[in-house]
Protein backbone atom coordinates (compact mmCIF):
# COMPACT_ATOMS: atom_id res chain seq x y z
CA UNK A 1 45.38 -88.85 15.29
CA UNK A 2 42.36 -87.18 16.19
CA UNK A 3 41.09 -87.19 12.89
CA UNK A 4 41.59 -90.82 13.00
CA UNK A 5 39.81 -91.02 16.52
CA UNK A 6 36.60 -89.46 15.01
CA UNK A 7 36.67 -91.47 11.94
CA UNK A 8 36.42 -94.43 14.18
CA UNK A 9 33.91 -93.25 16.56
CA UNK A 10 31.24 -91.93 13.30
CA UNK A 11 31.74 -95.85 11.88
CA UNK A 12 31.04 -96.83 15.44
CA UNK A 13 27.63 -95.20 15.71
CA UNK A 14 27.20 -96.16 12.07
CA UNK A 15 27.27 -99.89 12.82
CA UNK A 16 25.92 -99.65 15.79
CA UNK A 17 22.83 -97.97 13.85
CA UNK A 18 23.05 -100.89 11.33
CA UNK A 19 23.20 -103.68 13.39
CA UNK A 20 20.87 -102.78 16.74
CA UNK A 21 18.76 -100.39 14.51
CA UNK A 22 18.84 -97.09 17.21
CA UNK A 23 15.58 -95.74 17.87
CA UNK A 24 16.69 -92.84 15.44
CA UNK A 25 20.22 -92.55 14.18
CA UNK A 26 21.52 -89.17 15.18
CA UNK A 27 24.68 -88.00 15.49
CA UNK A 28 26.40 -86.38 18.63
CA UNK A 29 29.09 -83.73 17.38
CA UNK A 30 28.25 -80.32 17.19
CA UNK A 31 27.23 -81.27 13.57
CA UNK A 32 30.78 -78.86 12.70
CA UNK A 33 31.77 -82.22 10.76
CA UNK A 34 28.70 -82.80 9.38
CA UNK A 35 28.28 -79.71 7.88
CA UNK A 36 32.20 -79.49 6.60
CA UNK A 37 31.92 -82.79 5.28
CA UNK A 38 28.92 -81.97 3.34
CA UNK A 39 30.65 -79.05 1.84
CA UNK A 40 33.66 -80.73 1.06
CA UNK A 41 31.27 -82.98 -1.01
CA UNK A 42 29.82 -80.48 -2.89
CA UNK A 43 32.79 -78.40 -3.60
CA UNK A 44 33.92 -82.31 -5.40
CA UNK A 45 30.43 -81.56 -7.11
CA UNK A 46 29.56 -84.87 -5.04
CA UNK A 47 26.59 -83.90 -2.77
CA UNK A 48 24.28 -85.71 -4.26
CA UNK A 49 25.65 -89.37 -3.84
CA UNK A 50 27.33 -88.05 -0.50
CA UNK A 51 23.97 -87.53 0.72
CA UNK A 52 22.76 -90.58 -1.20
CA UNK A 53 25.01 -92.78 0.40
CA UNK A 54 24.07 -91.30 4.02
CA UNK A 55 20.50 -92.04 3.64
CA UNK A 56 21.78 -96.23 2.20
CA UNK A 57 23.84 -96.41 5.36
CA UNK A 58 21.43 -94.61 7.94
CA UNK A 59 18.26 -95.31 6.77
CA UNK A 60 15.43 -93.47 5.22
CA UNK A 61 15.21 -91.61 8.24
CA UNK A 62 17.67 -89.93 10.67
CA UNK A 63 18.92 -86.53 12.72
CA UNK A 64 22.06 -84.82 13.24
CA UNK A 65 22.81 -81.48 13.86
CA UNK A 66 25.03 -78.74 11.75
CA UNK A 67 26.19 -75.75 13.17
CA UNK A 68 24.05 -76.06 16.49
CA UNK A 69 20.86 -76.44 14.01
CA UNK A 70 18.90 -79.62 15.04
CA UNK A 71 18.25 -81.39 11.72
CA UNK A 72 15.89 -84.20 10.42
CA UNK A 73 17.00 -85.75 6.95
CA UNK A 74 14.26 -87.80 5.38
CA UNK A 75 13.48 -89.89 2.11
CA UNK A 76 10.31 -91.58 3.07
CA UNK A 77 7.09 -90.65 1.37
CA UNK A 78 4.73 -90.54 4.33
CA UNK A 79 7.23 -87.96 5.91
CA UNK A 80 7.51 -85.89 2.90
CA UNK A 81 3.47 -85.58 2.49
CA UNK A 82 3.49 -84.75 6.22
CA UNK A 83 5.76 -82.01 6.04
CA UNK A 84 4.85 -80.67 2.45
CA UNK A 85 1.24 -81.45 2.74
CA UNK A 86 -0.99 -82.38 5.80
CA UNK A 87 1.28 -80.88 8.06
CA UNK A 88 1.82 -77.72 5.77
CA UNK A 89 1.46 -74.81 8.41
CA UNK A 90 3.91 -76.42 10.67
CA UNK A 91 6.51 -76.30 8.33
CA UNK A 92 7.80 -73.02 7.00
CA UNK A 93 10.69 -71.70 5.04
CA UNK A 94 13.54 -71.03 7.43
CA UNK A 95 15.70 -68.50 7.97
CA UNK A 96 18.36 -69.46 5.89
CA UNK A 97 16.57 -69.49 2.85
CA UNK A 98 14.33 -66.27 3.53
CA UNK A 99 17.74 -64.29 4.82
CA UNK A 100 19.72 -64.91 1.77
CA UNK A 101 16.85 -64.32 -0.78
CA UNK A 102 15.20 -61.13 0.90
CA UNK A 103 17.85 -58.38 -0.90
CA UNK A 104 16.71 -59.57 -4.24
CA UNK A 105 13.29 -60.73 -3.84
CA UNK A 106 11.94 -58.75 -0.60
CA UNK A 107 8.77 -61.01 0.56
CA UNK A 108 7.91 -62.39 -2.33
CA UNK A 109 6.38 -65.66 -2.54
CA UNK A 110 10.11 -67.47 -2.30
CA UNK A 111 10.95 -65.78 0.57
CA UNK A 112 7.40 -65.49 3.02
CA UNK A 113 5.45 -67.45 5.22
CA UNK A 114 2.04 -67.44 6.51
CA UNK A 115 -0.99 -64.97 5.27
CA UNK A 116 1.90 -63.10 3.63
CA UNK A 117 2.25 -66.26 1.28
CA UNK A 118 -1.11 -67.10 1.19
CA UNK A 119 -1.31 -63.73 -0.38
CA UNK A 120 1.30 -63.91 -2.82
CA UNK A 121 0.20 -67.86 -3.78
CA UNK A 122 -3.09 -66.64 -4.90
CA UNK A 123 -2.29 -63.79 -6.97
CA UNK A 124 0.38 -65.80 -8.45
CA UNK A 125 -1.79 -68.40 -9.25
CA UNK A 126 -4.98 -66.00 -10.53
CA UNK A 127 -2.04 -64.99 -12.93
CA UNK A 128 -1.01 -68.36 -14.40
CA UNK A 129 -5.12 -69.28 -14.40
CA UNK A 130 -5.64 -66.60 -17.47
CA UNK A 131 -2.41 -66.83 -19.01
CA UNK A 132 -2.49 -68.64 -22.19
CA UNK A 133 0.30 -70.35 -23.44
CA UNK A 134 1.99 -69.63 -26.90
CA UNK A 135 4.43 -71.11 -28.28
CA UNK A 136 4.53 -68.51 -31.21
CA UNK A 137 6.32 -66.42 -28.40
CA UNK A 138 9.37 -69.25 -28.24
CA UNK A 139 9.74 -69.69 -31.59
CA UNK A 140 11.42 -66.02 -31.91
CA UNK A 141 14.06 -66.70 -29.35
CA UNK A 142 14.57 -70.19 -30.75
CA UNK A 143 15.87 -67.88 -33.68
CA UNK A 144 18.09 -65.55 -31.80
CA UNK A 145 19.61 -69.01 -29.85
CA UNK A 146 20.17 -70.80 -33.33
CA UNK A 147 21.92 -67.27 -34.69
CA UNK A 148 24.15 -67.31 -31.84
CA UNK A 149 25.22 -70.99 -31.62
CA UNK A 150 28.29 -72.15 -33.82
CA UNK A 151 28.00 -73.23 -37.69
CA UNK A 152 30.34 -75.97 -37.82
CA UNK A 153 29.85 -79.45 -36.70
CA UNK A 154 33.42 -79.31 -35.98
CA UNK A 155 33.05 -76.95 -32.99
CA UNK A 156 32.28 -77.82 -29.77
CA UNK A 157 29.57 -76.01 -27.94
CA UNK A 158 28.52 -76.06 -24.17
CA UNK A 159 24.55 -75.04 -24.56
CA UNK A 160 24.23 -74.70 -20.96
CA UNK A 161 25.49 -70.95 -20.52
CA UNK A 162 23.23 -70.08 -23.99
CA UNK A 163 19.94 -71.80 -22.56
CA UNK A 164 20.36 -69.47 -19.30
CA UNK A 165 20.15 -66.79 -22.48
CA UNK A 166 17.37 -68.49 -23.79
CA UNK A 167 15.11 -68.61 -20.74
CA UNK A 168 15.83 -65.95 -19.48
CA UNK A 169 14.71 -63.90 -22.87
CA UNK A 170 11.61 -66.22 -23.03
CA UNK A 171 10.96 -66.23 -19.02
CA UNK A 172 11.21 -62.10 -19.13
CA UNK A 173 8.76 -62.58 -22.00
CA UNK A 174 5.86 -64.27 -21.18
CA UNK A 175 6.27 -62.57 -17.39
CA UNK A 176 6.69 -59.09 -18.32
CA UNK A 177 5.03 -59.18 -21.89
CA UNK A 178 9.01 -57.51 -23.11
CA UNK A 179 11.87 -59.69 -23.48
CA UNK A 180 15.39 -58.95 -22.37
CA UNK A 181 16.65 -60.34 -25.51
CA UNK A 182 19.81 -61.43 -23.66
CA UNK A 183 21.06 -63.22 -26.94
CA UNK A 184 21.36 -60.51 -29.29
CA UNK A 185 24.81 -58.76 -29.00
CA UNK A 186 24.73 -55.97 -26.93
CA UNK A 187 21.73 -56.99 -24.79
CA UNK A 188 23.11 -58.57 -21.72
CA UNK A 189 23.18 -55.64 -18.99
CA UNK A 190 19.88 -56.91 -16.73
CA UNK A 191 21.27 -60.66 -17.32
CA UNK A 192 24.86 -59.89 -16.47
CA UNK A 193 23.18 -58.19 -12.93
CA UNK A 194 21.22 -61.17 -12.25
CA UNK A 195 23.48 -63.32 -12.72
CA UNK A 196 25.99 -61.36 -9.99
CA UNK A 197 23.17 -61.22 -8.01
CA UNK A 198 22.05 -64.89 -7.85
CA UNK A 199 26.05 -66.09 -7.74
CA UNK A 200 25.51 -63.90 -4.36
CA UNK A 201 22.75 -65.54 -3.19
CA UNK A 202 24.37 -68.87 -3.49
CA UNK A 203 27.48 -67.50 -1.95
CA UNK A 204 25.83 -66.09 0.70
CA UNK A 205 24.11 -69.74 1.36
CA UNK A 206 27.14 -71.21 1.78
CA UNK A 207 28.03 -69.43 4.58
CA UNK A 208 25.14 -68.88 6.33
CA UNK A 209 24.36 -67.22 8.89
CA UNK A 210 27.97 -65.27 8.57
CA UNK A 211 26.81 -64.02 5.02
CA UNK A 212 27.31 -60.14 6.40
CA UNK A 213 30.91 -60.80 6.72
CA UNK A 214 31.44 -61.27 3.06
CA UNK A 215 31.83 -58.07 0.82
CA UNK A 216 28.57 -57.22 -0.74
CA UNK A 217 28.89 -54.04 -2.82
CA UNK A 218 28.93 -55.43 -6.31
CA UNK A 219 25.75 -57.63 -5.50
CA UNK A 220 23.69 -54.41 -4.32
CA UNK A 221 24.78 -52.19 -7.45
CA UNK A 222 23.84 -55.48 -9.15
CA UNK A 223 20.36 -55.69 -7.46
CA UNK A 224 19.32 -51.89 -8.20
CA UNK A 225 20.57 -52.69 -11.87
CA UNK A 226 17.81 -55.46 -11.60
CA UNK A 227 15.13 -53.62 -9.53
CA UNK A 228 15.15 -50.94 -11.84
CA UNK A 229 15.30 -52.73 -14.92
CA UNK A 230 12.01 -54.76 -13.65
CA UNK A 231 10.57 -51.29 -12.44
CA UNK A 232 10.88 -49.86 -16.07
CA UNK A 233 9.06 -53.10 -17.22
CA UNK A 234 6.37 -52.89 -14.91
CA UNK A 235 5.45 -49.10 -15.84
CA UNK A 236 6.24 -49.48 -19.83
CA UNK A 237 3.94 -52.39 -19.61
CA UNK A 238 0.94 -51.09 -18.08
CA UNK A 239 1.26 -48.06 -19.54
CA UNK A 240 0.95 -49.73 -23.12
CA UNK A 241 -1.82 -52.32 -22.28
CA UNK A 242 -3.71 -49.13 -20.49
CA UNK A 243 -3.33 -47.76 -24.02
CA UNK A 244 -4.91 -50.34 -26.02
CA UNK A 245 -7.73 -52.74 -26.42
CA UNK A 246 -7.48 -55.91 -24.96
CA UNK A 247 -8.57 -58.18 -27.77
CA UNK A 248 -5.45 -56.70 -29.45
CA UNK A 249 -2.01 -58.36 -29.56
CA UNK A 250 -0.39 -56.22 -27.12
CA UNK A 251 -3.58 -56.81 -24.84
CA UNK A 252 -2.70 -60.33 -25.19
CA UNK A 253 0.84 -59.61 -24.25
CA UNK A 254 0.86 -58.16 -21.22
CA UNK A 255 -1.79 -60.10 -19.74
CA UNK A 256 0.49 -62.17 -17.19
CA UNK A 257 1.67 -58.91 -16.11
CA UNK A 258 -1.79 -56.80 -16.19
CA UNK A 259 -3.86 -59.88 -14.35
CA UNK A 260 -0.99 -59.68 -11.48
CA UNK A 261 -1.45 -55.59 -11.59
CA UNK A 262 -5.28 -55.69 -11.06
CA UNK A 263 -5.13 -57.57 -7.62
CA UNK A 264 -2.36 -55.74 -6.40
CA UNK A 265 -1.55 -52.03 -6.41
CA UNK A 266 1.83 -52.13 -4.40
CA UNK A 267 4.38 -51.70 -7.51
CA UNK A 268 7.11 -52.83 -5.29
CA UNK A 269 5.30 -56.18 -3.81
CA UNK A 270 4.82 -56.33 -8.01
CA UNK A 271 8.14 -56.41 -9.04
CA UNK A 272 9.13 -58.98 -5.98
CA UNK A 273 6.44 -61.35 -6.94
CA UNK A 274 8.02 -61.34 -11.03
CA UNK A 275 11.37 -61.76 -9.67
CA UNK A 276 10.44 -64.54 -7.19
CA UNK A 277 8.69 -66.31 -10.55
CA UNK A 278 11.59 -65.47 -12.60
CA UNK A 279 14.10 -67.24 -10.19
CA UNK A 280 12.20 -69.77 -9.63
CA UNK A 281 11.73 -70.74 -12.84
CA UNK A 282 14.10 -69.74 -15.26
CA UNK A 283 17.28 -71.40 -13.93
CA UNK A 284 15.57 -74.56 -13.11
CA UNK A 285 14.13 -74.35 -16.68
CA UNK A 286 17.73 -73.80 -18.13
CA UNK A 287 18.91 -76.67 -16.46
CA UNK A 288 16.35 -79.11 -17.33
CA UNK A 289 16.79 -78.35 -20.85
CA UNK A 290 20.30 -78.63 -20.63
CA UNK A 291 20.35 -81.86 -18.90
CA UNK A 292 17.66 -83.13 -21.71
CA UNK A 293 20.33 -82.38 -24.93
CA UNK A 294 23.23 -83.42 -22.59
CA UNK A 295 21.43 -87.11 -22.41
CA UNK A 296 20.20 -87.00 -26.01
CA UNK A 297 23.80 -86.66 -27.09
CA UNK A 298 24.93 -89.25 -25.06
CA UNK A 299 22.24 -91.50 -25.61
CA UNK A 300 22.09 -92.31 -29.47
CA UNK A 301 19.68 -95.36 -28.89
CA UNK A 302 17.02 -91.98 -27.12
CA UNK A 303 17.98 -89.50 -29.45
CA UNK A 304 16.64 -91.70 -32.58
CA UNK A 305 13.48 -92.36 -30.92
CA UNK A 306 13.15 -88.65 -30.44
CA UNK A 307 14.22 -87.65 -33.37
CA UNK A 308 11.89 -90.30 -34.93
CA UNK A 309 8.62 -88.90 -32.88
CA UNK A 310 9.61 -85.11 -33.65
CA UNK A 311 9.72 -85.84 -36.97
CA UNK A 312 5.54 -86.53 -37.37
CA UNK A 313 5.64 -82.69 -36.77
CA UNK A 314 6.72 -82.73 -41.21
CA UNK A 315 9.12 -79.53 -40.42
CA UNK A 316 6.70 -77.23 -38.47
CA UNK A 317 7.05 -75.57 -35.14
CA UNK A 318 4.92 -77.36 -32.38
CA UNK A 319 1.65 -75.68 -31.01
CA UNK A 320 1.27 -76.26 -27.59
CA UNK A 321 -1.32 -78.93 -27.97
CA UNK A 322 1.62 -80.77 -30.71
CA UNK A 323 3.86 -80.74 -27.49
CA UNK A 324 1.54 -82.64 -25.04
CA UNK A 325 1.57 -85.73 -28.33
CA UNK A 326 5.15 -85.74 -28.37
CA UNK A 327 4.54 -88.66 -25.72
CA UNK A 328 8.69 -90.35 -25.95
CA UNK A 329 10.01 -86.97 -25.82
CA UNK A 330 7.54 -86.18 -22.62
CA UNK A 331 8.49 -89.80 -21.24
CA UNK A 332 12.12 -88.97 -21.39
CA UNK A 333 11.91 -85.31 -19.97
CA UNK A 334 10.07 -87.34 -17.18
CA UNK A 335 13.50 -89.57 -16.66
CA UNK A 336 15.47 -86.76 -16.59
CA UNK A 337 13.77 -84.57 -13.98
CA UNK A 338 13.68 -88.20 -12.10
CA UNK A 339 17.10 -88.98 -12.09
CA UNK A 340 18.52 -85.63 -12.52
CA UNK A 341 15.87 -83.25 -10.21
CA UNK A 342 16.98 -79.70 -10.78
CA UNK A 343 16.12 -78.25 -7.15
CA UNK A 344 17.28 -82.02 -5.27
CA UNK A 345 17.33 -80.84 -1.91
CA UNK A 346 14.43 -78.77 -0.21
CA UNK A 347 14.58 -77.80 3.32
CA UNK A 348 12.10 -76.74 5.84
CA UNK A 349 11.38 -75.60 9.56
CA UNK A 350 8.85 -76.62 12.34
CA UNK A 351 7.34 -73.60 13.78
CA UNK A 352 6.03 -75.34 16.21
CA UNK A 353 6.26 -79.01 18.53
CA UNK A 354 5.22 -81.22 15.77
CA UNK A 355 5.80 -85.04 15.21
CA UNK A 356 6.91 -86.63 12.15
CA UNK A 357 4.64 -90.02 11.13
CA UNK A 358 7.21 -92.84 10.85
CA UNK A 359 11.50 -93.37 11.36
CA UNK A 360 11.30 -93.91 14.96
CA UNK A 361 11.27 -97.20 16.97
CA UNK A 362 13.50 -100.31 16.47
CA UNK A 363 11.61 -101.07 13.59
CA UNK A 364 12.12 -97.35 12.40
CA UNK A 365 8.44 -97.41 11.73
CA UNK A 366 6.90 -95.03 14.76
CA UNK A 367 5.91 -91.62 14.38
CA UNK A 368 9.63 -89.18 15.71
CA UNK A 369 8.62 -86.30 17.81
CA UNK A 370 10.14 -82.68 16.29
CA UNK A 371 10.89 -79.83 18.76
CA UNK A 372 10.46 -76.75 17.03
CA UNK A 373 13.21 -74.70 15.41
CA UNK A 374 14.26 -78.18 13.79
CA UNK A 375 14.87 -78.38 10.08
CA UNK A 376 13.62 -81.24 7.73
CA UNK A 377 15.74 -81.98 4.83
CA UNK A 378 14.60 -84.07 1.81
CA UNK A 379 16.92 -85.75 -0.98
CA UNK A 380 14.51 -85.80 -4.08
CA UNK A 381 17.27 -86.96 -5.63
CA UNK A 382 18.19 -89.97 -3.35
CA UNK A 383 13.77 -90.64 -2.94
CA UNK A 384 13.89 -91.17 -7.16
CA UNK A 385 16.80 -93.87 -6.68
CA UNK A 386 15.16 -95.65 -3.92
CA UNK A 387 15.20 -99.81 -5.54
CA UNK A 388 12.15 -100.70 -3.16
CA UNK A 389 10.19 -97.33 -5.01
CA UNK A 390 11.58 -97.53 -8.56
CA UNK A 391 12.97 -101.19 -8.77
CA UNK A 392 16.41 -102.82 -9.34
CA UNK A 393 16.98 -100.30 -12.10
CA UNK A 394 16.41 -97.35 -10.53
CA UNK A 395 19.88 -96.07 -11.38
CA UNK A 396 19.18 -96.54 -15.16
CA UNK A 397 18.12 -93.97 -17.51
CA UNK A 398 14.80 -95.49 -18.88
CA UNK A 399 12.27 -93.43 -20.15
CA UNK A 400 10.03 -96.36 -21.46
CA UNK A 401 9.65 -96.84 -17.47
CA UNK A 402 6.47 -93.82 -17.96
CA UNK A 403 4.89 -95.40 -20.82
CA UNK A 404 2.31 -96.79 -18.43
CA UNK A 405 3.56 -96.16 -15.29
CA UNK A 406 2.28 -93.47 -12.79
CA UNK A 407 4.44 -93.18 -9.73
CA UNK A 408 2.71 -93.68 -6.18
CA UNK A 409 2.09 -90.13 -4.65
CA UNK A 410 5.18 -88.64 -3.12
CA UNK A 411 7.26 -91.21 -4.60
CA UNK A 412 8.35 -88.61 -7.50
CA UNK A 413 8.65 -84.72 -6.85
CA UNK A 414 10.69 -82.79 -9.34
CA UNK A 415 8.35 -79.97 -8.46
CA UNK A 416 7.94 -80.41 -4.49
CA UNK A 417 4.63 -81.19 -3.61
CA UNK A 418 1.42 -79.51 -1.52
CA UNK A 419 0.65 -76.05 -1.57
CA UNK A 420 3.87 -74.64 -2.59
CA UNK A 421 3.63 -77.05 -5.49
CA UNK A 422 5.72 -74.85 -8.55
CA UNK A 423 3.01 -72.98 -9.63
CA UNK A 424 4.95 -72.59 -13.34
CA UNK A 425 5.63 -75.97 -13.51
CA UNK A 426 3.52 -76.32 -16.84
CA UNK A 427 5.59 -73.63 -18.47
CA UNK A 428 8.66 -75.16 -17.51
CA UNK A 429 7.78 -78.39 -19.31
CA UNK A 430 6.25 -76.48 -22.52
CA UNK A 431 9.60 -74.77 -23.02
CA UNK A 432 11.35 -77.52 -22.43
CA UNK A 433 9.64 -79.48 -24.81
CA UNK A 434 9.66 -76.98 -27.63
CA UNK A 435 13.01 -76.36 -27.37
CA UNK A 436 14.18 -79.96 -27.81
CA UNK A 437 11.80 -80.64 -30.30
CA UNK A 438 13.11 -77.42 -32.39
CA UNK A 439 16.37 -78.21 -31.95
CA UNK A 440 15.67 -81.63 -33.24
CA UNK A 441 14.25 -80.02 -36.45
CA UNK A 442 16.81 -77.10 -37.43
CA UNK A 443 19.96 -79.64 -36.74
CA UNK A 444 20.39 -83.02 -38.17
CA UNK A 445 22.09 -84.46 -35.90
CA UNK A 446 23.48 -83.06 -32.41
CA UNK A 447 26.49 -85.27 -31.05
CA UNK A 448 28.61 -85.69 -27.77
CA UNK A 449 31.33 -83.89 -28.03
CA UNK A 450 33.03 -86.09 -25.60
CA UNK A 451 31.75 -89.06 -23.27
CA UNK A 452 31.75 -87.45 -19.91
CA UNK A 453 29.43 -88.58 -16.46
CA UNK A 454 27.01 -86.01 -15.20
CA UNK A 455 27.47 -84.16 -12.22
CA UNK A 456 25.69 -82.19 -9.48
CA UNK A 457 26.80 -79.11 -9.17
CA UNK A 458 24.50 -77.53 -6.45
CA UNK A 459 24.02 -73.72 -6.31
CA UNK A 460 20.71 -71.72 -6.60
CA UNK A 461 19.47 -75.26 -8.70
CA UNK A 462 21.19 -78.12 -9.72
CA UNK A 463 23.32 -78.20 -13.10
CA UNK A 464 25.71 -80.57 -14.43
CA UNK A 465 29.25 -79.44 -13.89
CA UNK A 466 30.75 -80.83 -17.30
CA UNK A 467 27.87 -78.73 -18.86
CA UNK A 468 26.54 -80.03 -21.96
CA UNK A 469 29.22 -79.83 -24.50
CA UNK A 470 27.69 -81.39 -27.72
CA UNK A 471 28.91 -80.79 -31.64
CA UNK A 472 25.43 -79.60 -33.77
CA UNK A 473 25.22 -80.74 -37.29
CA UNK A 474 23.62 -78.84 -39.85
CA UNK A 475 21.12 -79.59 -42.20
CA UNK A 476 22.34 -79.72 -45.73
CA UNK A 477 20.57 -76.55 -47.31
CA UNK A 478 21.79 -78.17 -51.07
């Protein structure tokens, strides 16, 4: 009965928010529902269009609160730039996030605010300024992930769990000038511990702020597996570049690592800074790529154009400046990381009284005042299905939609926006690239294994629950 009570009194508030337009729609529970409902949804691997349909039925703008946290939730672009951009030092990373990332990452750039950041934003990008991208160093794990994959187009094969392998062996790489080489047998240890450390990390999001009631052993034998693995790296690294000229291959290496090591002495604030860049950006890498062969396979009518484009390259392996040409292949990673954003939810915090620029009024067009201690939540993945931003079609997968279309700023942000911008956001995109595009050469065909939807399944990033389960067809070597 009382469930039935509350049901009646939330539709309430929603019509009455449809029809007499509120001067902000907010709910006025202790946000206990809000926050179980939303975790119902995602444990259904729903968030996405729970939160989707929220923002269709409330508007583009509107507060609640969860778990005595006052709470903003926001899909319109003038917001976002406020809070991401022009507003920037308002607007931190909150607690939650810096909490449940600080055993693994200290205060690295994920996980600090303020000068600290400014510090570690700098550095990191001085570091990506003289690192020079090679896709020579791919083409060696593209190997090891073809050796381990099956033979037979028979077999079905979910590439999701092997392209964690695969970026992570190519992330460690190019970061710490030595790979992991996660996919050769017997290589796994420092991937295994990561992996129990990030499942932690997501765990520990989930129920935040009562994380310290959970059982945390395995996760910190887990994170000194990682520290010291990264520690080794650090010192076997410098140690050989200090060795050796820098014109030389090694020199060329380890110069990600040695440019970071220059400005900053601290080997400890070292190896948090690589681990911040490493989360960061190998999972969401891993994900983008899978989501990219899980449409191709679905999509015959893509895959052929693809296919068609790649095959200009007559057999080679792409050089970075081959990848950039590939211009269907870039249009359709485009569409994915549109329709299928690998971090779709971002979150952040006013440090201060602050206002917002527009979602108040009864027009829902005046600027909404923001106490501080209230936290702004954004649905990339509900702003790239917006009809009034993307058109009737928004919910269609259509890469020929960025043939000659740019997107208005803050309309599209797979990779936020502002100064915390992804700094390795060009990496991302040259891996993913080559590693389609490979693909695409060694196998003649690569098929759905069955005809399953995508789904959300939101944890550190965002990966698609059914995976991508796909049959690979050889080439006939006859």
């Amino acid at each position: 009965m009382l469930g039935l009570l509350a049901g009646i009194f939330v539709l309430a508030r929603i019509l009455y928010a449809i029809f007499y337009k509120s001067y902000i729609w907010e709910t006025k529970s202790s946000g206990f529902d809000f926050a179980l409902s939303n975790l119902r949804a995602n444990q259904r691997n729903a968030y996405l269009e729970h939160a989707q349909t929220a923002f269709r039925i409330l508007g583009n703008t509107w507060t609640t609160r969860s778990l005595g946290t006052s709470m903003i939730e926001s899909i319109e672009p003038e917001n976002l730039k406020a809070v991401f951009h022009a507003d920037f030092p308002t607007w931190q990373q909150g607690n939650f996030r810096i909490k449940t990332f600080r055993p693994l990452l200290g205060y690295g750039i994920l996980s600090a605010n303020g000068r600290a950041w400014e510090h570690s934003r700098a550095l990191i990008k001085s570091a990506f300024k003289s690192y020079t991208a090679d896709s020579t160093i791919y083409e060696k794990h593209i190997q090891n992930l073809v050796a381990s994959l099956p033979r037979s187009s028979a077999e079905v094969v979910d590439l999701q769990p092997y392209f964690l392998r695969l970026t992570m062996d190519i992330s460690t790489d190019v970061l710490f000038g030595t790979s992991v080489f996660s996919l050769l047998p017997g290589s796994a240890d420092f991937a295994d511990a990561y992996e129990i450390v990030k499942d932690n990390i997501f765990k520990d999001m989930q129920v935040y702020p009562l994380g310290w009631l959970r059982d945390h052993r395995e996760a910190r034998a887990a994170t000194k597996v990682v520290h010291d693995f990264v520690d080794g790296f650090i010192e076997k690294a410098l140690a050989s570049a200090d060795a050796i000229n820098e014109e030389e291959d090694q020199g060329r290496r380890y110069k990600f690592l040695r440019q970071m090591a220059t400005e900053l002495e601290d080997r400890t604030k070292l190896r948090m800074e690589l681990l911040s860049l490493l989360l960061a950006g190998r999972d969401t890498t891993a994900a983008l790529v899978s989501n990219m062969l899980y449409i191709l396979a679905q999509r015959e009518d893509i895959r052929r154009k693809v296919q068609a484009e790649v095959a200009s390259l007559s057999g080679r392996f792409p050089r970075i400046d081959d990848l950039k040409r590939l211009q269907y292949l870039n249009c359709t990673v485009k569409e994915s990381l549109r329709l299928h954003p690998v971090t779709p939810i971002n979150s952040r915090t006013a440090a201060t009284d602050t206002t917002l620029p527009t979602g108040g009024g009864v027009s829902g067009t005046s600027p909404v005042f923001v106490p501080a201690g209230t936290q702004f939540v954004t649905s990339v993945h509900a702003l790239h299905r917006r009809e009034d931003l993307w058109g009737p079609d928004a919910a269609a997968f259509k890469p020929e939609r960025w043939a000659n279309n740019t997107p208005a700023p803050w309309h599209y942000m797979p990779f936020l926006g502002g100064p915390r911008q992804c700094p390795g956001q060009g990496l991302a995109l040259n891996i993913t690239l080559f590693t389609v595009a490979r693909l695409l050469q060694i196998y003649e065909d690569i098929l759905p294994a069955r005809s399953e939807p995508w789904q959300g399944a939101i944890a550190v990033t965002c990966w698609n629950a059914n995976g991508a389960k796909v049959r690979l067809v050889p080439k006939d070597r006859t």
